[in-house]
PDB file of N, CA and C in Angstrom:
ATOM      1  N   UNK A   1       2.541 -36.797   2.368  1.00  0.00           N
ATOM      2  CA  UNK A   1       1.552 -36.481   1.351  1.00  0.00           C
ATOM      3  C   UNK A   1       0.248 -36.054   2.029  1.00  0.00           C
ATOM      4  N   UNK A   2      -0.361 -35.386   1.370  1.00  0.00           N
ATOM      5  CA  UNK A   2      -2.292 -34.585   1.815  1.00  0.00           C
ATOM      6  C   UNK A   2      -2.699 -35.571   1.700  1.00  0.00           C
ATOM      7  N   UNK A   3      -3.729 -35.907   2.553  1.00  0.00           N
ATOM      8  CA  UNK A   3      -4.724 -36.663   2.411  1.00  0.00           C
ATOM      9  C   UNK A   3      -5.877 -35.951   1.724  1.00  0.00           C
ATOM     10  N   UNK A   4      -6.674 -36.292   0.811  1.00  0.00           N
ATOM     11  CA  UNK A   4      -7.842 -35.876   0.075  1.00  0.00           C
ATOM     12  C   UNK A   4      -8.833 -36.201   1.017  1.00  0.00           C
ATOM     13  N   UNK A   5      -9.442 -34.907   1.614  1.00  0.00           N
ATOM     14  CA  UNK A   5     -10.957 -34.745   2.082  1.00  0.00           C
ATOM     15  C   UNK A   5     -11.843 -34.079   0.834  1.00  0.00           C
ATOM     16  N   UNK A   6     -13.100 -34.820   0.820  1.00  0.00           N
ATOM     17  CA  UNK A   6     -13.966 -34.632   0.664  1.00  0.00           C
ATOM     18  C   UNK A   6     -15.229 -33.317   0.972  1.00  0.00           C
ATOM     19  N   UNK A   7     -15.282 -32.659   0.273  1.00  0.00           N
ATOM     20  CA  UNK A   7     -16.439 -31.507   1.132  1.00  0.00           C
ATOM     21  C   UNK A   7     -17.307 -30.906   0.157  1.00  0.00           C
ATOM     22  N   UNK A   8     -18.609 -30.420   0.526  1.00  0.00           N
ATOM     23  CA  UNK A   8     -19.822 -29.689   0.035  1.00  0.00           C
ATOM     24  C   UNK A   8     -18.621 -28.553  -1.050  1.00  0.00           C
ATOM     25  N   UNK A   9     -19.704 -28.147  -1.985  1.00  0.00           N
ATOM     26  CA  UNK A   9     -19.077 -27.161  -2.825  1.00  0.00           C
ATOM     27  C   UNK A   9     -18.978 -25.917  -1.909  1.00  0.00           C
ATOM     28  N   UNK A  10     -17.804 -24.956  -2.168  1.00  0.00           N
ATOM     29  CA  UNK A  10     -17.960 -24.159  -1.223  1.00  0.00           C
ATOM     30  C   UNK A  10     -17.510 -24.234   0.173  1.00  0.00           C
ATOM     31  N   UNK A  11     -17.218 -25.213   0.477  1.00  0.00           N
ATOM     32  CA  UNK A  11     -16.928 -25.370   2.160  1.00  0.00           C
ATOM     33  C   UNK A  11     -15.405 -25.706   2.751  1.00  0.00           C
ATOM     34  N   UNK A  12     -15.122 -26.266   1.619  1.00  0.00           N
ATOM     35  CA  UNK A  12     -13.450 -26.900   1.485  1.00  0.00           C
ATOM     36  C   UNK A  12     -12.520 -25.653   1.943  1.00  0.00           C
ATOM     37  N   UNK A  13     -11.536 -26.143   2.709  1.00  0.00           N
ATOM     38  CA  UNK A  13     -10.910 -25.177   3.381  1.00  0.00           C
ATOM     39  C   UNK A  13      -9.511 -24.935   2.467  1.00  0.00           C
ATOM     40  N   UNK A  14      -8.931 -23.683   2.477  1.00  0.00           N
ATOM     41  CA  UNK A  14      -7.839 -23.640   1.340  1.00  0.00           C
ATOM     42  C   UNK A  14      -6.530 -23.059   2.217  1.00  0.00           C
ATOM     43  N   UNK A  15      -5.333 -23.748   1.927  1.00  0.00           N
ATOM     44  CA  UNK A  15      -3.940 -23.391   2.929  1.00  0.00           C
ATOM     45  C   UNK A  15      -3.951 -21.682   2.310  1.00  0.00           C
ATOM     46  N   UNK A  16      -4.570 -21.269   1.268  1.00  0.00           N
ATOM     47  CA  UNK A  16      -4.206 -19.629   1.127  1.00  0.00           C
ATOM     48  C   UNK A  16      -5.048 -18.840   1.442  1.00  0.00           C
ATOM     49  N   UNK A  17      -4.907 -18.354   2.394  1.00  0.00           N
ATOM     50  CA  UNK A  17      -5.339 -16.830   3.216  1.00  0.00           C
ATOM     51  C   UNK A  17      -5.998 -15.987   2.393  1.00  0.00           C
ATOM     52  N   UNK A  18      -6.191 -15.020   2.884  1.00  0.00           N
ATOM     53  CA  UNK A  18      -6.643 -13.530   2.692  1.00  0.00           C
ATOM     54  C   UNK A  18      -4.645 -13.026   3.044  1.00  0.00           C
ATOM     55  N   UNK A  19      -4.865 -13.022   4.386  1.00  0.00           N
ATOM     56  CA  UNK A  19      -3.291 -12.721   5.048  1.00  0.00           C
ATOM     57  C   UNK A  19      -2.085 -12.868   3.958  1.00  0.00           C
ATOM     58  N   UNK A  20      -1.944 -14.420   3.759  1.00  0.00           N
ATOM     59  CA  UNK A  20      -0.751 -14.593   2.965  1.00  0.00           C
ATOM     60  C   UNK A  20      -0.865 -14.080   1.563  1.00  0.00           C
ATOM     61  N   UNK A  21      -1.676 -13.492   0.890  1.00  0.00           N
ATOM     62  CA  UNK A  21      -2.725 -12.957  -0.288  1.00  0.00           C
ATOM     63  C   UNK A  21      -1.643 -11.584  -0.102  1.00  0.00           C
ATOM     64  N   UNK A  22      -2.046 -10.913   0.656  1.00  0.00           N
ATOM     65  CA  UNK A  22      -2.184  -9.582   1.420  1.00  0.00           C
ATOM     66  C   UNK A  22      -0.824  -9.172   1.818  1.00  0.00           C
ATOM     67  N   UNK A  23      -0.439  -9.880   2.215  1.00  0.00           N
ATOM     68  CA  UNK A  23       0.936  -9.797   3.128  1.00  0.00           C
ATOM     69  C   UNK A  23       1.978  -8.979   2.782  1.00  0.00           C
ATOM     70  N   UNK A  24       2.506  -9.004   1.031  1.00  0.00           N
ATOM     71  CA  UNK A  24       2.880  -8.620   0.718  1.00  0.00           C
ATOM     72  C   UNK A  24       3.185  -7.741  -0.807  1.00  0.00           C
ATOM     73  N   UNK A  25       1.883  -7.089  -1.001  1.00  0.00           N
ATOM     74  CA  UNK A  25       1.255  -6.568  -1.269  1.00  0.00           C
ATOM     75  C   UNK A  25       1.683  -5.215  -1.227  1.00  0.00           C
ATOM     76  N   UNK A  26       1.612  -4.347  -2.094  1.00  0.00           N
ATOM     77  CA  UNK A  26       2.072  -2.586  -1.697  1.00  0.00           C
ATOM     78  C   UNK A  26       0.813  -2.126  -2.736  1.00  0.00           C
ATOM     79  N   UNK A  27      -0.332  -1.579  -1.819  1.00  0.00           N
ATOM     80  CA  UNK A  27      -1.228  -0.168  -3.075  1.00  0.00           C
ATOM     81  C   UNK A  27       0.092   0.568  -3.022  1.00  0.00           C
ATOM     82  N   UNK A  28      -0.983   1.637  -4.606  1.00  0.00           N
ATOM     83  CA  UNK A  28      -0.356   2.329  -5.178  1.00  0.00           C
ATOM     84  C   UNK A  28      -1.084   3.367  -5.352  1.00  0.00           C
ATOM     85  N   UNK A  29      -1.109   4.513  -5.144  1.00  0.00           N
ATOM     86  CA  UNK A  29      -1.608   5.698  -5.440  1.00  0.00           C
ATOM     87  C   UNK A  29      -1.250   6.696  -5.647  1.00  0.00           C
ATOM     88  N   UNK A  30      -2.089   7.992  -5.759  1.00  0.00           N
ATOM     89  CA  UNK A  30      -1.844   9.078  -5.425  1.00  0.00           C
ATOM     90  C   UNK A  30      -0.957   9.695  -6.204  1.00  0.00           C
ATOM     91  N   UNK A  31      -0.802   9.540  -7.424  1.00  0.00           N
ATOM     92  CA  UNK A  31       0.633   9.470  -8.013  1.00  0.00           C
ATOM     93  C   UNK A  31       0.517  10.845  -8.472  1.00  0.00           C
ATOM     94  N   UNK A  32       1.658  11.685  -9.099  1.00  0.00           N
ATOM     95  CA  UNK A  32       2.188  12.777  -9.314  1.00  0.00           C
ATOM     96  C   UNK A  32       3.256  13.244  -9.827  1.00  0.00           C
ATOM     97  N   UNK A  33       3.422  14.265 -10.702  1.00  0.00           N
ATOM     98  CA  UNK A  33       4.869  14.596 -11.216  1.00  0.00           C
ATOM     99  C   UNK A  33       5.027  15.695 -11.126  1.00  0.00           C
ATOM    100  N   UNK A  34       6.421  16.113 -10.809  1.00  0.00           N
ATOM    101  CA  UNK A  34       6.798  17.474 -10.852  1.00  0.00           C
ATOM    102  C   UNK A  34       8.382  17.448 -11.559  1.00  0.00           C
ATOM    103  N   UNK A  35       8.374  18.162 -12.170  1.00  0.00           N
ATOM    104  CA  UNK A  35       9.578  17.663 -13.567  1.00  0.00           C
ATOM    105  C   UNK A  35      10.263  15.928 -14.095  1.00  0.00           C
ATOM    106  N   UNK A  36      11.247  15.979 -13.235  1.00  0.00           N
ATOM    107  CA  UNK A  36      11.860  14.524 -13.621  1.00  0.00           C
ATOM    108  C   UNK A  36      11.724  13.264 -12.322  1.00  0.00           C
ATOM    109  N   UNK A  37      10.976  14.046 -11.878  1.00  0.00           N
ATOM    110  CA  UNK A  37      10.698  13.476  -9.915  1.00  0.00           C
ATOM    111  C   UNK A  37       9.116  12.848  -9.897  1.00  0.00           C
ATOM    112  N   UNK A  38       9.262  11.439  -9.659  1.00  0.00           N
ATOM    113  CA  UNK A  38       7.567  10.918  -9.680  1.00  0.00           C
ATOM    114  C   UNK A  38       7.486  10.838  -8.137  1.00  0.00           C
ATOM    115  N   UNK A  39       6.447  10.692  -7.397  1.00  0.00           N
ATOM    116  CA  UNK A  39       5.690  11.106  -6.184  1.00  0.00           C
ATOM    117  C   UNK A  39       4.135  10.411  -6.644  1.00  0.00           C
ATOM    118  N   UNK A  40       4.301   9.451  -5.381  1.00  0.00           N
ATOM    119  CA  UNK A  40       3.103   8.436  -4.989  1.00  0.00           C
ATOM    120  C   UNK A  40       3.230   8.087  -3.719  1.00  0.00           C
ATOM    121  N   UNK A  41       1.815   7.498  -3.196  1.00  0.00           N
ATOM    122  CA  UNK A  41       1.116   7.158  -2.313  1.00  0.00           C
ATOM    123  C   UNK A  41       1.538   5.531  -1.932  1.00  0.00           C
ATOM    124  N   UNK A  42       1.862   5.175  -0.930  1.00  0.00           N
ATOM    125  CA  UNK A  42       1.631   3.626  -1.039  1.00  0.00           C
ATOM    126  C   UNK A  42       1.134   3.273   0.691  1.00  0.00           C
ATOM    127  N   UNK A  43       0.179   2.139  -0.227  1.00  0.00           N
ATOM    128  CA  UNK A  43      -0.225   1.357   1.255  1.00  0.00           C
ATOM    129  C   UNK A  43       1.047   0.074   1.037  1.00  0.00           C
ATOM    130  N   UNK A  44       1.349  -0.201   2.607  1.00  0.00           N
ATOM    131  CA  UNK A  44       2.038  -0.837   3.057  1.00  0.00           C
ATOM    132  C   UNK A  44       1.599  -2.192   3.730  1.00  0.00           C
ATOM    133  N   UNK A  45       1.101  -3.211   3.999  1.00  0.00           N
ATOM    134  CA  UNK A  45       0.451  -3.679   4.582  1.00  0.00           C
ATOM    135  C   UNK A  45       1.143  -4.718   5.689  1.00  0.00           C
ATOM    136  N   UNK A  46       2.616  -5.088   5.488  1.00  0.00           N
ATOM    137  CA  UNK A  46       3.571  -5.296   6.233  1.00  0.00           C
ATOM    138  C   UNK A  46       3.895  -4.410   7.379  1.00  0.00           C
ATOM    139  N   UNK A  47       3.896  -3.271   6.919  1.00  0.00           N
ATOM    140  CA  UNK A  47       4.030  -2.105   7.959  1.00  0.00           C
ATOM    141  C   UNK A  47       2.850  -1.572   9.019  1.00  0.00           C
ATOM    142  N   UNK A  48       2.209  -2.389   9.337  1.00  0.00           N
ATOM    143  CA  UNK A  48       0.791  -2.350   9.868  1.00  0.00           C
ATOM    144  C   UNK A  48      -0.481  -1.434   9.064  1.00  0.00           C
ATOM    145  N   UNK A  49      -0.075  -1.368   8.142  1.00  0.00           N
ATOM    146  CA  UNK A  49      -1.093  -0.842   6.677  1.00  0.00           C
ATOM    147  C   UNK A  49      -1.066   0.553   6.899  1.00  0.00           C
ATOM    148  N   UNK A  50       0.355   1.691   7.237  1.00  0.00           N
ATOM    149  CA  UNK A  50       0.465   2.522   6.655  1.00  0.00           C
ATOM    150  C   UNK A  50       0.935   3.097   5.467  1.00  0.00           C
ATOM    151  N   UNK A  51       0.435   4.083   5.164  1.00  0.00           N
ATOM    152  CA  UNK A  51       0.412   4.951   4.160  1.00  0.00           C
ATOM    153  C   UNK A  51       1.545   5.941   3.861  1.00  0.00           C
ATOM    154  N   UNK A  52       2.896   5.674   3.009  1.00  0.00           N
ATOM    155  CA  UNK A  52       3.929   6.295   2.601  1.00  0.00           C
ATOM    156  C   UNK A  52       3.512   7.147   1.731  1.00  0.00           C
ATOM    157  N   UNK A  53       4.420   8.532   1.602  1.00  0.00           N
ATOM    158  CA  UNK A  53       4.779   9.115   0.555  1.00  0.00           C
ATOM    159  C   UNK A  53       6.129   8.831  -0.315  1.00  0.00           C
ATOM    160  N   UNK A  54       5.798   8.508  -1.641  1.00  0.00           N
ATOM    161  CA  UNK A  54       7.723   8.102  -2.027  1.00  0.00           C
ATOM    162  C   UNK A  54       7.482   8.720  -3.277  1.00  0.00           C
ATOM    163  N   UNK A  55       9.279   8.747  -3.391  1.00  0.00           N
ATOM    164  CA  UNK A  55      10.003  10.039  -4.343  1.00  0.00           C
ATOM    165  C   UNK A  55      10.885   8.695  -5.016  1.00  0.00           C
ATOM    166  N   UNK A  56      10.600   9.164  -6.693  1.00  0.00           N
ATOM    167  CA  UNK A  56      11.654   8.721  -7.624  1.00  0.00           C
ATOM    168  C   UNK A  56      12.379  10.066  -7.887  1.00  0.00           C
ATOM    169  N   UNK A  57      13.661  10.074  -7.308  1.00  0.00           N
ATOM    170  CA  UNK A  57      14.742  10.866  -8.130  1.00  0.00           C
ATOM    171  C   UNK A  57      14.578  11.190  -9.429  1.00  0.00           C
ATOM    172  N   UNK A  58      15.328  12.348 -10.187  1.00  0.00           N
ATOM    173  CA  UNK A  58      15.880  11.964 -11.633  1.00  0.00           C
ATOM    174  C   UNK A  58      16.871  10.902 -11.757  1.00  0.00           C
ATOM    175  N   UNK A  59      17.528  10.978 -11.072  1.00  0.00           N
ATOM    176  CA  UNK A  59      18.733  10.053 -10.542  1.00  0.00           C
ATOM    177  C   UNK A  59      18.477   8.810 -10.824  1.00  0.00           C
ATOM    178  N   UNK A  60      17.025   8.721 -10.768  1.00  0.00           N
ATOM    179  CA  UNK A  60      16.555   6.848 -10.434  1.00  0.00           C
ATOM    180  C   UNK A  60      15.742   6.520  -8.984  1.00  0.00           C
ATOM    181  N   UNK A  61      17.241   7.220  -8.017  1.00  0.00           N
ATOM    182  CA  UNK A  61      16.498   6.421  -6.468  1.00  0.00           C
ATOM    183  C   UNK A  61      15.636   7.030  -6.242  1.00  0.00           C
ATOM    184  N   UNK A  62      14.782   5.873  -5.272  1.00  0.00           N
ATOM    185  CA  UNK A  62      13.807   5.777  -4.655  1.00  0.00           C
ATOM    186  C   UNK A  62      13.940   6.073  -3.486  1.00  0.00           C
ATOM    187  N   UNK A  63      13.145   6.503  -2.648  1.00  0.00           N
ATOM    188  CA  UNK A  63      12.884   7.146  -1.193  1.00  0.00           C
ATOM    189  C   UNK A  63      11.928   7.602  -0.804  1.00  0.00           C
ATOM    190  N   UNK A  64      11.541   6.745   0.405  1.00  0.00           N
ATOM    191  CA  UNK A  64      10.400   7.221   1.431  1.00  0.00           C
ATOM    192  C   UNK A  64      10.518   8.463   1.817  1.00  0.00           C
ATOM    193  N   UNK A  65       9.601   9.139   1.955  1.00  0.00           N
ATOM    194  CA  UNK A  65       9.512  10.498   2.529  1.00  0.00           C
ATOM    195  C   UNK A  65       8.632  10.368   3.672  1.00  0.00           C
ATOM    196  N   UNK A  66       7.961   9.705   4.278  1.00  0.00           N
ATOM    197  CA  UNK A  66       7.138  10.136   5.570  1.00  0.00           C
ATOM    198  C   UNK A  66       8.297   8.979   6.497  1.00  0.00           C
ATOM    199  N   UNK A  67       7.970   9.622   7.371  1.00  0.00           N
ATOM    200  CA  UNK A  67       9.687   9.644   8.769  1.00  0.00           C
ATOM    201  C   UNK A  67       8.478   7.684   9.407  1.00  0.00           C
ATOM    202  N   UNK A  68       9.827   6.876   9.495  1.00  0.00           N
ATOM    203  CA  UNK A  68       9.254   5.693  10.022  1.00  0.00           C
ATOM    204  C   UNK A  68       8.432   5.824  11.275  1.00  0.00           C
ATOM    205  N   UNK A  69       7.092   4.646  11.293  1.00  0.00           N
ATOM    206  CA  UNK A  69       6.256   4.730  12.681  1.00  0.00           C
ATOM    207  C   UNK A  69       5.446   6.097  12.237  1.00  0.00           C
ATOM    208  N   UNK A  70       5.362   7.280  11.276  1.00  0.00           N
ATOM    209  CA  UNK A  70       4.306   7.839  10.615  1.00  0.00           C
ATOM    210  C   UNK A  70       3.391   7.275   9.828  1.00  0.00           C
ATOM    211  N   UNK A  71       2.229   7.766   9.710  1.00  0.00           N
ATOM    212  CA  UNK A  71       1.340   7.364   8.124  1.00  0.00           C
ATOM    213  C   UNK A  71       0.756   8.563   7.626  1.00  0.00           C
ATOM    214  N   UNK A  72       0.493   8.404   6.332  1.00  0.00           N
ATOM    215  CA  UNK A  72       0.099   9.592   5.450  1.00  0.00           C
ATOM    216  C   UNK A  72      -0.836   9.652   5.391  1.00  0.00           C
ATOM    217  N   UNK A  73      -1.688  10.497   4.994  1.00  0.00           N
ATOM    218  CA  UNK A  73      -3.252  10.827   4.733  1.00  0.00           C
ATOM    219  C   UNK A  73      -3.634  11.819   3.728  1.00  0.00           C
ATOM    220  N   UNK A  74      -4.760  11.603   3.030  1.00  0.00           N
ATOM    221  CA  UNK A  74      -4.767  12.307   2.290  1.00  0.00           C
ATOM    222  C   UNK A  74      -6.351  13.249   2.999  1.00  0.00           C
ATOM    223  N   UNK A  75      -6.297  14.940   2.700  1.00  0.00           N
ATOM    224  CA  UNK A  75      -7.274  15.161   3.700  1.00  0.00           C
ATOM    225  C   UNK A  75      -7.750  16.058   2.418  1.00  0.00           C
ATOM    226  N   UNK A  76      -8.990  15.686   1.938  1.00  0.00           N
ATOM    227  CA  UNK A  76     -10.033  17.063   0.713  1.00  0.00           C
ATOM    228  C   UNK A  76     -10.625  17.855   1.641  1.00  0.00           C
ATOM    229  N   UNK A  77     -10.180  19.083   1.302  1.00  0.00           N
ATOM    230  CA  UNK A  77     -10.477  20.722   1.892  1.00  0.00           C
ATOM    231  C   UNK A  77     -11.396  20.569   1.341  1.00  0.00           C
ATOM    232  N   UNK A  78     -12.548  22.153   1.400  1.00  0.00           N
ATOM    233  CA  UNK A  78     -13.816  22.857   1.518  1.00  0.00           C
ATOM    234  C   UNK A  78     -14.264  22.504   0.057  1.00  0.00           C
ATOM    235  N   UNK A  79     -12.809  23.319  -0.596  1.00  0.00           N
ATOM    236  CA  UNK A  79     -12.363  23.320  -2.129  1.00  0.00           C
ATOM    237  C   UNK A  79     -11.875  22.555  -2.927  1.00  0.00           C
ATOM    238  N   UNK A  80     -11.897  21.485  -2.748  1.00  0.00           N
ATOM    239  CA  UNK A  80     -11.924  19.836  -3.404  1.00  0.00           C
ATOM    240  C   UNK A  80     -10.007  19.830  -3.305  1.00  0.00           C
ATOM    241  N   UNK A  81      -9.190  20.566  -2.762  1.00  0.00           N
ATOM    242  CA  UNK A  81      -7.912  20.161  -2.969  1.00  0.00           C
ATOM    243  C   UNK A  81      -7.387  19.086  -1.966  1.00  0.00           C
ATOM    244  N   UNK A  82      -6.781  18.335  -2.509  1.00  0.00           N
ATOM    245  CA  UNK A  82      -6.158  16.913  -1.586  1.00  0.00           C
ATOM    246  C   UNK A  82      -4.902  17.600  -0.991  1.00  0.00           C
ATOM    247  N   UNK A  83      -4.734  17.435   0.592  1.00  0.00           N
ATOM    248  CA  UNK A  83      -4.021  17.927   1.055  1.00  0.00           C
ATOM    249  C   UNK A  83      -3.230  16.958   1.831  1.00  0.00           C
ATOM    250  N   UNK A  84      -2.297  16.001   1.542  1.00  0.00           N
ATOM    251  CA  UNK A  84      -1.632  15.115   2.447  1.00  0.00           C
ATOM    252  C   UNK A  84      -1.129  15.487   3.523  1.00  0.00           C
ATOM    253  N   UNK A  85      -1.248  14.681   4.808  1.00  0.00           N
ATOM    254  CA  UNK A  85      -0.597  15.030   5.729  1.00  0.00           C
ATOM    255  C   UNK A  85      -0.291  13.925   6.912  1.00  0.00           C
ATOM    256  N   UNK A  86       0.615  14.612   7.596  1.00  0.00           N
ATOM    257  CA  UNK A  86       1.044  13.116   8.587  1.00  0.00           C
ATOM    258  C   UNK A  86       0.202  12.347  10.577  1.00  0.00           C
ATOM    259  N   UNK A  87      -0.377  11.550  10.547  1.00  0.00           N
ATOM    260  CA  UNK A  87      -0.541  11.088  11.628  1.00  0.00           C
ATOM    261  C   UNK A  87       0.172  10.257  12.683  1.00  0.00           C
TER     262      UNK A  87
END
């Protein structure tokens, strides 16, 4: 069993993280459609917090599109267009 410590408001230490919070976790962005096919952005944060592109089929499945050990980026040209691309 815990033993109950005592502490100032504010100071008490808590077994939950930021980390374990975080850990597993997926952002979501960037999202998009082009007929029956959805296309989004995701942060990963398991994956050392890169940035996927993924494809819903019509079909249903799901699939990563940026090649593993890549990350995505999104880069605004001169002309305000978002231009993803890979690092």
């Amino acid at each position: 069993m815990i033993k109950a410590e005592v502490a100032s408001y504010g100071c008490w230490r808590s077994p939950i993280t930021t980390d374990l919070i975080t850990a597993s976790t997926i952002g979501l962005g960037q999202i998009a459609l082009c007929g029956e096919e959805i296309y989004w952005s995701e942060l990963r944060p398991s994956e050392s917090g890169r940035n996927v592109i993924v494809r819903r089929g019509a079909n249903g499945e799901i699939q990563s599109l940026t090649p593993s050990g890549n990350n995505m980026c999104v880069l605004v040209c001169m002309n305000m267009v978002a231009v993803p691309f890979l690092w």
